[in-house]
C-alpha atoms as a PDB file:
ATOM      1  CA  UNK A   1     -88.612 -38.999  12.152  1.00  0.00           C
ATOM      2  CA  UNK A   2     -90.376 -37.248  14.877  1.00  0.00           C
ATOM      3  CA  UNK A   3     -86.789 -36.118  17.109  1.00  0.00           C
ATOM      4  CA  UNK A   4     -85.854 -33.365  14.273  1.00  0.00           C
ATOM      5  CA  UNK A   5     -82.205 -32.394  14.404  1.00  0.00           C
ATOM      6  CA  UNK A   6     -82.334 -31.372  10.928  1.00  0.00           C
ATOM      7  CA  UNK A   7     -83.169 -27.708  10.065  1.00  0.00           C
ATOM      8  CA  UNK A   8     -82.458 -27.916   6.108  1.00  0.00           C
ATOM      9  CA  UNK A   9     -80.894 -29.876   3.502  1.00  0.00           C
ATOM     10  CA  UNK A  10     -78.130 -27.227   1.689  1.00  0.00           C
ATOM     11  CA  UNK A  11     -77.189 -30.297  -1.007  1.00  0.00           C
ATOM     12  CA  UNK A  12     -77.511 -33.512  -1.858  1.00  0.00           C
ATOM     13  CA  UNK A  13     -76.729 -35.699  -4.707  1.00  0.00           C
ATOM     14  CA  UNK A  14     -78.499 -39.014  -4.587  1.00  0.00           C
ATOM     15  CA  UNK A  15     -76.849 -42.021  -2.569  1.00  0.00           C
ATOM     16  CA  UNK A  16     -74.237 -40.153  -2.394  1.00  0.00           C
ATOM     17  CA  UNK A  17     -73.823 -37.346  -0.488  1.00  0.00           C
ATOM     18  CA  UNK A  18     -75.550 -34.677   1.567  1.00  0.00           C
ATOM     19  CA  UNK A  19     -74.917 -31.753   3.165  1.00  0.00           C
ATOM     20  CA  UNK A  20     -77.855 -30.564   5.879  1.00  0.00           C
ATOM     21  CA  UNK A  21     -77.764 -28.256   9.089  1.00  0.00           C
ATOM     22  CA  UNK A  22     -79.102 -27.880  12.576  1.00  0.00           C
ATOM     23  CA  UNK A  23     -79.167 -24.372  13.815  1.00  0.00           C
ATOM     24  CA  UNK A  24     -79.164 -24.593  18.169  1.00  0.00           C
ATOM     25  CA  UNK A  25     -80.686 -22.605  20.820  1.00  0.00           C
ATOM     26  CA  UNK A  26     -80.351 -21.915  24.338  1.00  0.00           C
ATOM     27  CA  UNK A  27     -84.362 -23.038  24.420  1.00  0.00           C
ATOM     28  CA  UNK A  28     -83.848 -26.754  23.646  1.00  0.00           C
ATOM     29  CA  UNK A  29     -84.494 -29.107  26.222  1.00  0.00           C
ATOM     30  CA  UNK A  30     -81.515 -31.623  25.053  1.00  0.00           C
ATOM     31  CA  UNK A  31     -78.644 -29.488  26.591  1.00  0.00           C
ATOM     32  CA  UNK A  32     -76.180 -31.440  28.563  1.00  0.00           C
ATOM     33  CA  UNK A  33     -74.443 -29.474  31.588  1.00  0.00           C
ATOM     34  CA  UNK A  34     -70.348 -29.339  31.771  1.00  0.00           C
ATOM     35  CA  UNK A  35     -68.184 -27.318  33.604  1.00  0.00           C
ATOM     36  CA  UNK A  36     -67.846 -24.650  30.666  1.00  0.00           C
ATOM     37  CA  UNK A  37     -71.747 -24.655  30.269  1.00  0.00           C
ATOM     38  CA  UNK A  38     -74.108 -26.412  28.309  1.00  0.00           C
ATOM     39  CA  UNK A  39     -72.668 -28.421  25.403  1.00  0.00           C
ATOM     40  CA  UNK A  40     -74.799 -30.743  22.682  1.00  0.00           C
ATOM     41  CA  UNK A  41     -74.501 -34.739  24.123  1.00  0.00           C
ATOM     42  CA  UNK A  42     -72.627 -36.237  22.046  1.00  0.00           C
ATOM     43  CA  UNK A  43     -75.136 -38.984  20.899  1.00  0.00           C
ATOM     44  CA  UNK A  44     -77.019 -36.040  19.938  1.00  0.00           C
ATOM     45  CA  UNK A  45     -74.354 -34.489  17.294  1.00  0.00           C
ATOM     46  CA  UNK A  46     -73.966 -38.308  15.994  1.00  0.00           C
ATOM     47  CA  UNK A  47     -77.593 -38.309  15.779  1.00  0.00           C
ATOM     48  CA  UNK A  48     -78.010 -35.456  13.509  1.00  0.00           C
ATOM     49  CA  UNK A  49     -75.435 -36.758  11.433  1.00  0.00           C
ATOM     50  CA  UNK A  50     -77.061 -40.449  11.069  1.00  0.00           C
ATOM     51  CA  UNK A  51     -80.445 -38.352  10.688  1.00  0.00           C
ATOM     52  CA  UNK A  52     -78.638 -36.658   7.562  1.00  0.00           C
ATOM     53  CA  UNK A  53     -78.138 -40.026   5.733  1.00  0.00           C
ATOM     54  CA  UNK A  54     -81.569 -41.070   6.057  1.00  0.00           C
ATOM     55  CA  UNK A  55     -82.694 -38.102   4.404  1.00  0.00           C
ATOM     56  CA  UNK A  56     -80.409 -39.034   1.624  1.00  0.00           C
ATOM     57  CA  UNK A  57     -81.585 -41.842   1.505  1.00  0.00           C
ATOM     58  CA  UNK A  58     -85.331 -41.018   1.578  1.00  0.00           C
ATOM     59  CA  UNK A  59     -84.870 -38.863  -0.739  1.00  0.00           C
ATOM     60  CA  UNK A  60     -82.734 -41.445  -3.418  1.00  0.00           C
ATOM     61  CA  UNK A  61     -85.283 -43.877  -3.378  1.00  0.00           C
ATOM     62  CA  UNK A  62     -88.578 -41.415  -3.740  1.00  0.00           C
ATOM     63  CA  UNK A  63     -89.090 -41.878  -0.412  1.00  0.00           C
ATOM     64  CA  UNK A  64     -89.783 -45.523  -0.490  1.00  0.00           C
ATOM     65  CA  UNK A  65     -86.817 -46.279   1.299  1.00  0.00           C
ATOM     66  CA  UNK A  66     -85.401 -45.460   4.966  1.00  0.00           C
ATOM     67  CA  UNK A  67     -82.454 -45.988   6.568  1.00  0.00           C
ATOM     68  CA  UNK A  68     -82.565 -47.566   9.836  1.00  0.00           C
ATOM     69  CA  UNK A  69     -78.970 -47.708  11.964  1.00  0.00           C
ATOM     70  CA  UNK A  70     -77.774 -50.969  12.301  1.00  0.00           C
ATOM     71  CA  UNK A  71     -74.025 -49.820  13.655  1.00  0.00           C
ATOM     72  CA  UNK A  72     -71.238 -47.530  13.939  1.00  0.00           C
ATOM     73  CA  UNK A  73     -67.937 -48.455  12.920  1.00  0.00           C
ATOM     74  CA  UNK A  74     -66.099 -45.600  14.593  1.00  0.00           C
ATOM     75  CA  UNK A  75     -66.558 -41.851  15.865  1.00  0.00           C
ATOM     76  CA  UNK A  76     -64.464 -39.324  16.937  1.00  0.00           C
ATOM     77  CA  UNK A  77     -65.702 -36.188  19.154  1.00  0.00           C
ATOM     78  CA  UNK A  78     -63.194 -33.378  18.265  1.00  0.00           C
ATOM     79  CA  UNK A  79     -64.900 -31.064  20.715  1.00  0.00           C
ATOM     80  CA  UNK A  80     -68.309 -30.098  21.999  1.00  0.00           C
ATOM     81  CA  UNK A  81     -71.110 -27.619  20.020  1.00  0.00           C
ATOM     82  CA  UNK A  82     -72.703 -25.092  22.687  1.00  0.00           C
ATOM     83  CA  UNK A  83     -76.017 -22.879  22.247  1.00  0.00           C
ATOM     84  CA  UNK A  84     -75.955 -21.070  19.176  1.00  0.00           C
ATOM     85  CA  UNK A  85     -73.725 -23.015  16.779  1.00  0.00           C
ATOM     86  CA  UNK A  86     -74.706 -24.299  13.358  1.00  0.00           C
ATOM     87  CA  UNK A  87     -74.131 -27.844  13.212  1.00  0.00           C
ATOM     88  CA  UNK A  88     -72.894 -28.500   9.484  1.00  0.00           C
ATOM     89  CA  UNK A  89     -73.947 -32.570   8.857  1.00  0.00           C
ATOM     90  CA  UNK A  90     -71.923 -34.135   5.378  1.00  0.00           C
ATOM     91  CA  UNK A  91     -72.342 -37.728   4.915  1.00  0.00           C
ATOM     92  CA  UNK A  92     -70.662 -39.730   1.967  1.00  0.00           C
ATOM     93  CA  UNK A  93     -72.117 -43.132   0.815  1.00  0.00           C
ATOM     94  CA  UNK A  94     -69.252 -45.541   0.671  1.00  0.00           C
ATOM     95  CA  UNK A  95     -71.122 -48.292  -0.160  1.00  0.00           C
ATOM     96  CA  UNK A  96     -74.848 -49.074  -1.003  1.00  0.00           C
ATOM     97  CA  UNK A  97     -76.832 -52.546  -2.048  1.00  0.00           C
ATOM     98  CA  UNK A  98     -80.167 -53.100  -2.008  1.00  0.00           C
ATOM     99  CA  UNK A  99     -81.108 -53.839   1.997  1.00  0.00           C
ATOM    100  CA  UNK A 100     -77.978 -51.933   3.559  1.00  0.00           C
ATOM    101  CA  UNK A 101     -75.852 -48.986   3.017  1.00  0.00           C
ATOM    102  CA  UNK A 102     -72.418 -47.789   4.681  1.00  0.00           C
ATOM    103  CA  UNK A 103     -71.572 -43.822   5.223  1.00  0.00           C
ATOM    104  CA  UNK A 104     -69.115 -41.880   6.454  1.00  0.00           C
ATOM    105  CA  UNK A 105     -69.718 -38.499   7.835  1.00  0.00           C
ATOM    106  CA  UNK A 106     -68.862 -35.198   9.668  1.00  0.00           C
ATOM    107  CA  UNK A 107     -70.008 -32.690  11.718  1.00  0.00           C
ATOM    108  CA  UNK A 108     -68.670 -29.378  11.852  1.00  0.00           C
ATOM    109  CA  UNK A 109     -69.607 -25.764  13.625  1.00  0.00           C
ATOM    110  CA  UNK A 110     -68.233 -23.018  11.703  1.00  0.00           C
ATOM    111  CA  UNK A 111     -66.090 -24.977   9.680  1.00  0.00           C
ATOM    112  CA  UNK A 112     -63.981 -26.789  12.011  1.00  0.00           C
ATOM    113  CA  UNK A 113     -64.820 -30.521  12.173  1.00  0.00           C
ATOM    114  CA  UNK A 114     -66.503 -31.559  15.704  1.00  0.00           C
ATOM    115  CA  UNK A 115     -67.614 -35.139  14.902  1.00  0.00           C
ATOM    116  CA  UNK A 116     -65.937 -37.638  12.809  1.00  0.00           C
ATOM    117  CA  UNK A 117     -67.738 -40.730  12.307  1.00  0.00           C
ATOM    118  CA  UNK A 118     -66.465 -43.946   9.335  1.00  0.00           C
ATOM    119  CA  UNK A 119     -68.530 -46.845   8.670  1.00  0.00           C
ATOM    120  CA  UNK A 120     -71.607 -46.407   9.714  1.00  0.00           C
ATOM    121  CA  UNK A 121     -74.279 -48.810   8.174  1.00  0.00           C
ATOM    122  CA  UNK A 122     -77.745 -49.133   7.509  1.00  0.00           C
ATOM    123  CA  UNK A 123     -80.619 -51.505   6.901  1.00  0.00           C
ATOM    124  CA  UNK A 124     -82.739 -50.003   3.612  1.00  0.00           C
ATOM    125  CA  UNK A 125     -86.511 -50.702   4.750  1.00  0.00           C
ATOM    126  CA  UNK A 126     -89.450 -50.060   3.269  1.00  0.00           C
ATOM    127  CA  UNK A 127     -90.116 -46.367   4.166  1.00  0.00           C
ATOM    128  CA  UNK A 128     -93.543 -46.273   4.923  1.00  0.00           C
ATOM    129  CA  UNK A 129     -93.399 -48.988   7.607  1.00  0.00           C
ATOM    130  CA  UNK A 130     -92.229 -46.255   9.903  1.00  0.00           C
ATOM    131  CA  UNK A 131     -93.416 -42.995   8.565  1.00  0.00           C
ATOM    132  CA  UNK A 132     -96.578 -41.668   7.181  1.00  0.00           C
ATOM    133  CA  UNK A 133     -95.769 -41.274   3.312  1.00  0.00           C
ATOM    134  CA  UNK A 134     -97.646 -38.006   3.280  1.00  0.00           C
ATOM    135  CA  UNK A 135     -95.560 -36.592   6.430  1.00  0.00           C
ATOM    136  CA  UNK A 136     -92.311 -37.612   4.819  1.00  0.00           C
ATOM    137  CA  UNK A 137     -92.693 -35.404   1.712  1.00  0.00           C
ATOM    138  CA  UNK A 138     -94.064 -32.630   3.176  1.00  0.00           C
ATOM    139  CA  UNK A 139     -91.234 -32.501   5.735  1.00  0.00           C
ATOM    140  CA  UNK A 140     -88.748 -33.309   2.353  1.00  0.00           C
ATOM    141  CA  UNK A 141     -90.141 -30.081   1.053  1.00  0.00           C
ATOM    142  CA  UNK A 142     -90.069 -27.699   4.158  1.00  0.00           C
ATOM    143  CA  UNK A 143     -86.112 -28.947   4.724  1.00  0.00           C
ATOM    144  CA  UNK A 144     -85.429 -28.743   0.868  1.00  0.00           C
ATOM    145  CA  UNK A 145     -86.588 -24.800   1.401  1.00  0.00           C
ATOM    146  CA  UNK A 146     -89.793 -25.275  -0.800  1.00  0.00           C
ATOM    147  CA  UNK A 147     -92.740 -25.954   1.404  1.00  0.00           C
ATOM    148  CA  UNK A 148     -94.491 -23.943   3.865  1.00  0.00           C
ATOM    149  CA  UNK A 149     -93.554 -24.024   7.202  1.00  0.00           C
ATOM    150  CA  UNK A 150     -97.398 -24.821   8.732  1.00  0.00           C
END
């Protein structure tokens, strides 16, 4: 994954659920203006979300497997995430085979649920098709808190 909205994986219990967070900052360039100030884009909240299921799903399969998004059943935006919330990713496998996977998910800033998003299914590819297998685990182990940041 090389667009990151994924500062560290808090839980996870394989291919089925997994709870990861994205810390913002006034110094990102993805803020979107609004009347009340800058907000997160919404694609971008829904983004960290689906980015939270592939990491459970790299990490399930050893990562030999990624998930790639093949479509999003539905998705609520409660309300926008400005600079300085905590965005709180959970994602819940409903169903998994061997090429696809369906998850539902949330995102939430200070415990109040922002994003809602049901049915949201993936292809299962062979991992290293897209990413370097190297980069992948040494990215696994900076956001599981056990490898250096460098």
């Amino acid at each position: 994954m090389r667009f990151h909205l994924i500062d560290r994986i808090e839980a996870w219990e394989s291919m089925r659920h997994i709870r990861a967070r994205k810390a913002t900052s006034v110094y990102e360039d993805y803020w979107q203006p609004s009347s009340g100030g800058p907000v997160v884009p919404f694609g971008l909240a829904l983004e960290a979300l689906c980015q939270a299921g592939a990491w459970l799903v790299l990490l399930s399969s050893e990562h030999r497997k990624r998930a790639a998004l093949l479509s999003v059943g539905e998705v609520t935006m409660l309300r926008d995430a400005v600079p300085g919330d905590v965005l709180r990713m959970s994602a819940d496998v409903v169903s998994a085979r061997n090429r696809t996977a369906v998850v539902d998910g949330r995102v939430e800033v200070d415990g109040e649920p922002i994003l809602i998003a049901r049915n949201i299914m993936c292809a299962l590819i062979d991992a290293d098709r897209l990413d370097d297998p190297q980069e992948t685990a040494r990215m696994a182990e900076i956001l599981l808190g056990r490898g250096p940041l460098d």
